[in-house]
Protein backbone atom coordinates (compact mmCIF):
# COMPACT_ATOMS: atom_id res chain seq x y z
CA UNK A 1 116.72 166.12 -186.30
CA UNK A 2 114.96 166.53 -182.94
CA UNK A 3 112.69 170.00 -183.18
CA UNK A 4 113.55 172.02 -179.95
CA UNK A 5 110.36 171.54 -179.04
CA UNK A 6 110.32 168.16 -178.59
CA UNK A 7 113.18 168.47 -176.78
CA UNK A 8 111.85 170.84 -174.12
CA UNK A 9 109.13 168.34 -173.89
CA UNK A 10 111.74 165.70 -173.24
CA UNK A 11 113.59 168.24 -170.90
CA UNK A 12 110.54 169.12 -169.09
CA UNK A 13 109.66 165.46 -168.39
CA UNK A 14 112.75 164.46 -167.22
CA UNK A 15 113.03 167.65 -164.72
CA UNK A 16 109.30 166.82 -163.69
CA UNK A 17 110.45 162.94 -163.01
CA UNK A 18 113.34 164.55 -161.12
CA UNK A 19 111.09 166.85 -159.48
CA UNK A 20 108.84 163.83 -158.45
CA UNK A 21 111.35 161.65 -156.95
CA UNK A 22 112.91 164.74 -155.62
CA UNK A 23 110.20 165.11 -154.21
CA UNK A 24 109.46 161.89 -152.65
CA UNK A 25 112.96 161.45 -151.52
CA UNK A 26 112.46 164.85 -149.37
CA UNK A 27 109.29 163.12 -147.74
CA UNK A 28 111.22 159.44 -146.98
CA UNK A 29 113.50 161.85 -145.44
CA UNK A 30 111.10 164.74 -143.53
CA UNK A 31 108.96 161.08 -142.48
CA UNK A 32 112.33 159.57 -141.63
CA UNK A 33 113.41 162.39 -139.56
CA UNK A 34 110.04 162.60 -137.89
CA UNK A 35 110.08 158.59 -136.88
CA UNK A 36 114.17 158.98 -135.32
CA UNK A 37 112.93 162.01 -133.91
CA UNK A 38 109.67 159.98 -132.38
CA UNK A 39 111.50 157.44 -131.69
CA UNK A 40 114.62 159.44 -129.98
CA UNK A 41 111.89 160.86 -127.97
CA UNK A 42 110.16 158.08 -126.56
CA UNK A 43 114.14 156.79 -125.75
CA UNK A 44 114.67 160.06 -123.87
CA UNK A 45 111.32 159.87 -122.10
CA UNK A 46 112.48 156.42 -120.98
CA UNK A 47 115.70 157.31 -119.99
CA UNK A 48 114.36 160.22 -118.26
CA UNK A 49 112.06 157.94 -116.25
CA UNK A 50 114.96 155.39 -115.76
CA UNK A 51 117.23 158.29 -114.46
CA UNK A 52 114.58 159.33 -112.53
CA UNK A 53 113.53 156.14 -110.66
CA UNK A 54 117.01 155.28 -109.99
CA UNK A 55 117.28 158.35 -107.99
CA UNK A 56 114.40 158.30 -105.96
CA UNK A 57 115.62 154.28 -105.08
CA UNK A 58 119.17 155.44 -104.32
CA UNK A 59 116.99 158.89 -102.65
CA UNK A 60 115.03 155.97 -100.28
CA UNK A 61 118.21 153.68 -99.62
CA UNK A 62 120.42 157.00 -98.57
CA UNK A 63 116.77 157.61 -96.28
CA UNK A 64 116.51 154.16 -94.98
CA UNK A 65 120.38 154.22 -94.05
CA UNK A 66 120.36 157.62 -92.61
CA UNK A 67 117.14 156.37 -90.50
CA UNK A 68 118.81 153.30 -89.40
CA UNK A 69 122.01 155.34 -88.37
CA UNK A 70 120.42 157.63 -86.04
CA UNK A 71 118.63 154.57 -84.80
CA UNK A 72 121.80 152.83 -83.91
CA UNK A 73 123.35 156.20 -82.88
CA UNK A 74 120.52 157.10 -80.41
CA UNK A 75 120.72 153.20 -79.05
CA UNK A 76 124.52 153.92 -78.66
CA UNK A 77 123.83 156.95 -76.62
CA UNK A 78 121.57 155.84 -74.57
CA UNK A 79 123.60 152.32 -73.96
CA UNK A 80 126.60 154.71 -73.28
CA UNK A 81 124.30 156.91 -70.43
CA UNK A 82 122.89 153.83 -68.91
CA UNK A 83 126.65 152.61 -68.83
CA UNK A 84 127.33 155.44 -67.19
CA UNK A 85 124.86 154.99 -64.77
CA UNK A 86 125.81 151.60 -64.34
CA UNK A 87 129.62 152.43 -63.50
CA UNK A 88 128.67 155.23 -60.70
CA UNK A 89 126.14 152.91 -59.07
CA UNK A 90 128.47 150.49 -58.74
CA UNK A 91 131.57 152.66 -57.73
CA UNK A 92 128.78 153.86 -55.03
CA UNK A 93 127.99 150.49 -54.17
CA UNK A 94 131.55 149.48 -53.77
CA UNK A 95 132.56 152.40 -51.60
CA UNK A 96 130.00 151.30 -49.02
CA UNK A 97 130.85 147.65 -49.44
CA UNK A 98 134.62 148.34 -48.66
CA UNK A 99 133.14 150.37 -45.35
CA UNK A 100 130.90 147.95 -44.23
CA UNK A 101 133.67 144.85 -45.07
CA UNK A 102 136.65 146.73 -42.80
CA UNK A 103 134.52 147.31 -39.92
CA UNK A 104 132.81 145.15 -37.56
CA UNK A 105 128.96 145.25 -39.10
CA UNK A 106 127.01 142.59 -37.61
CA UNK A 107 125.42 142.73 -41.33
CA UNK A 108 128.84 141.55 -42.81
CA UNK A 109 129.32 138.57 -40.60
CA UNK A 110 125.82 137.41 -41.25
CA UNK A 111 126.78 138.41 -45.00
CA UNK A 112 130.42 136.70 -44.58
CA UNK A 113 128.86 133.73 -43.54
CA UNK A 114 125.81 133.08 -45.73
CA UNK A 115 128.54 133.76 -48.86
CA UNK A 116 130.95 130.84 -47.33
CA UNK A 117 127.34 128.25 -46.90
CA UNK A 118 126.57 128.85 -50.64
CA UNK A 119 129.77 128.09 -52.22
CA UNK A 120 129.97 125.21 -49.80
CA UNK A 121 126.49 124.03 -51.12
CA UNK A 122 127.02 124.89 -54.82
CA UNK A 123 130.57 122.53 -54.36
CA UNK A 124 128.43 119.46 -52.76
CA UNK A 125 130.06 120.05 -49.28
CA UNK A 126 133.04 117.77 -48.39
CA UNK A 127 136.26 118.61 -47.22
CA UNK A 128 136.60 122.54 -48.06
CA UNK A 129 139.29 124.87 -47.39
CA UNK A 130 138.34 128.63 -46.89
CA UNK A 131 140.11 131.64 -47.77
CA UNK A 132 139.46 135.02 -46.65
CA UNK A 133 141.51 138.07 -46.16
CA UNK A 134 143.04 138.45 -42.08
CA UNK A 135 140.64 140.59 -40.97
CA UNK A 136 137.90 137.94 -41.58
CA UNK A 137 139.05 135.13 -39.79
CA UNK A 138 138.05 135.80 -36.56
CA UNK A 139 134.79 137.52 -37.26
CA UNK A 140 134.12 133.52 -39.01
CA UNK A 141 136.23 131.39 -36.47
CA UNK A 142 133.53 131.13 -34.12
CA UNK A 143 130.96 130.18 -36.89
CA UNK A 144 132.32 127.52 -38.54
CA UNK A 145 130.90 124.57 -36.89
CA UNK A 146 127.47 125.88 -37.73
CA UNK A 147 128.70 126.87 -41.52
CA UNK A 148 130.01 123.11 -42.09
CA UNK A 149 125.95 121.96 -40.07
CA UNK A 150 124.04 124.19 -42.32
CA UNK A 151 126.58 122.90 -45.89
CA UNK A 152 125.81 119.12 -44.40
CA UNK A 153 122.12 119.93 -44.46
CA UNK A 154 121.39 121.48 -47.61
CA UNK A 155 124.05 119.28 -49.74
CA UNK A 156 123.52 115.95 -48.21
CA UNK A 157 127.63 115.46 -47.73
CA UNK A 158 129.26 115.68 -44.57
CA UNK A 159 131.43 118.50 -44.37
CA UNK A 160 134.83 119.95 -42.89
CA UNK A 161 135.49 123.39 -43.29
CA UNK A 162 138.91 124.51 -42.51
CA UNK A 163 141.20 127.82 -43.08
CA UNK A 164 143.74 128.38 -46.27
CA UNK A 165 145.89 131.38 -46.41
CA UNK A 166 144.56 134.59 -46.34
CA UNK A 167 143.45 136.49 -49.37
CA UNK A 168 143.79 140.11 -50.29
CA UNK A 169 140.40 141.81 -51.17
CA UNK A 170 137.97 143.98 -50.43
CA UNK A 171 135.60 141.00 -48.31
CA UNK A 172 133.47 137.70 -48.84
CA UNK A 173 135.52 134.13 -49.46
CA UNK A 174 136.60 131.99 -51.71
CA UNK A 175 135.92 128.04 -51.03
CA UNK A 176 137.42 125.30 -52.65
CA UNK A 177 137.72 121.29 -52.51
CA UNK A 178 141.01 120.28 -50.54
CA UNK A 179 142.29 118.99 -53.11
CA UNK A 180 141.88 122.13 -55.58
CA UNK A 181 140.08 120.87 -58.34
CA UNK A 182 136.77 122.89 -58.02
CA UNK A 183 136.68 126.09 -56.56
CA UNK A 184 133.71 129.30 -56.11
CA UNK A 185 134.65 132.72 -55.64
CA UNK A 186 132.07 134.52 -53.34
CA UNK A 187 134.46 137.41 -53.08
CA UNK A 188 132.39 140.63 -53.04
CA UNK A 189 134.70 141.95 -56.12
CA UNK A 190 134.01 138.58 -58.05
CA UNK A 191 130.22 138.77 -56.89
CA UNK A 192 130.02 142.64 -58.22
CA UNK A 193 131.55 141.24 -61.18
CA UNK A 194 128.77 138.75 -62.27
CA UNK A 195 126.60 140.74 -61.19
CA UNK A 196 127.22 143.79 -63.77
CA UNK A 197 128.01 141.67 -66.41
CA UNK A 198 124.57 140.20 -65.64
CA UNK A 199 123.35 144.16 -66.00
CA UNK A 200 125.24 144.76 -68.73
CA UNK A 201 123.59 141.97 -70.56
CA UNK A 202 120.13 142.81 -69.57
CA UNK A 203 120.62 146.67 -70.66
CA UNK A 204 121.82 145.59 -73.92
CA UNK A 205 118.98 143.15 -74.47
CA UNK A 206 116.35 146.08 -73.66
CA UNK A 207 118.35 148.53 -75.98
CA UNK A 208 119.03 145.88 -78.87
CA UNK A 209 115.87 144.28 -79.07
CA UNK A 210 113.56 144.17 -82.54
């Protein structure tokens, strides 16, 4: 039979092995702890940086578009003013027009006439028919043979001008071949016309450019 005090010595070795891996299971754990914690830490400091460079790109692309908005917005304006511009110039222009076109202007025969030798030209001369509204004809009757002189001349084809029913408009002509297949309005509204489209274009360009 054991003596008890070789039993304490047994008990106190076992509880001191206990106490030792006790012991040693505590540190695993507390060095453990300290590496997820480490480790959670350096994932959190990453994520933080992530998070945080995310937002300053979405931060520049938000600055960028906003930027390139108010670029396009002050173009817009500044399109729509010149626009603007544009439109009362021209209503100007064609108040004035319509004045000088109903009355009997030296300035708008000479204008009549020069309109009527360029569409003649730009056709290749030929037989042409002219149309222009009433009031016209007779401020161009008398002119004609020197029209279808100066149309011979600069297009190298003989030409015969002669009248086709009367147009309603504000002034200028329209001249076609007899038989109808090419025609060029010179009318002052189609003229106007080309013209601010022409504008129009060029304003854009300035406004749109890189």
């Amino acid at each position: 039979m054991m003596d008890m005090s070789g039993a304490d010595k047994i008990v106190s070795s076992i509880m001191s092995d206990a106490q030792i891996k006790a012991e040693s299971i505590i540190e695993e754990a507390e060095n453990k702890s300290i590496s997820i914690l480490k480790e959670g830490e350096g994932q959190a400091v990453l994520e933080k940086e992530r998070i945080l460079e995310n937002a300053e790109k979405q931060s520049q692309m938000r600055y960028q578009q906003i930027i390139s908005e108010a670029k396009m917005n002050s173009r817009r304006m500044e399109l729509e003013a010149r626009e603007k511009i544009i439109e009362e110039a021209f209503q100007k222009a064609e108040e004035k027009l319509k004045r000088i076109a109903s009355s009997d202007a030296p300035e708008y025969k000479a204008s009549l006439e020069k309109v009527i030798t360029e569409a003649g030209v730009e056709i290749g001369g030929g037989n042409l028919v002219v149309l222009v509204k009433k009031e016209d004809e007779t401020k161009i009757s008398s002119s004609i043979p020197a029209i279808e002189k100066s149309i011979s001349e600069e297009s190298g084809a003989a030409t015969k001008l002669e009248m086709g029913e009367n147009i309603l408009n504000m002034g200028g002509a329209i001249v076609k071949t007899k038989n109808g297949e090419i025609e060029v309005n010179n009318t002052i509204e189609a003229r106007m016309l080309r013209f601010k489209k022409s504008l129009r274009s060029e304003v854009a360009g300035i406004l749109f450019q890189s």
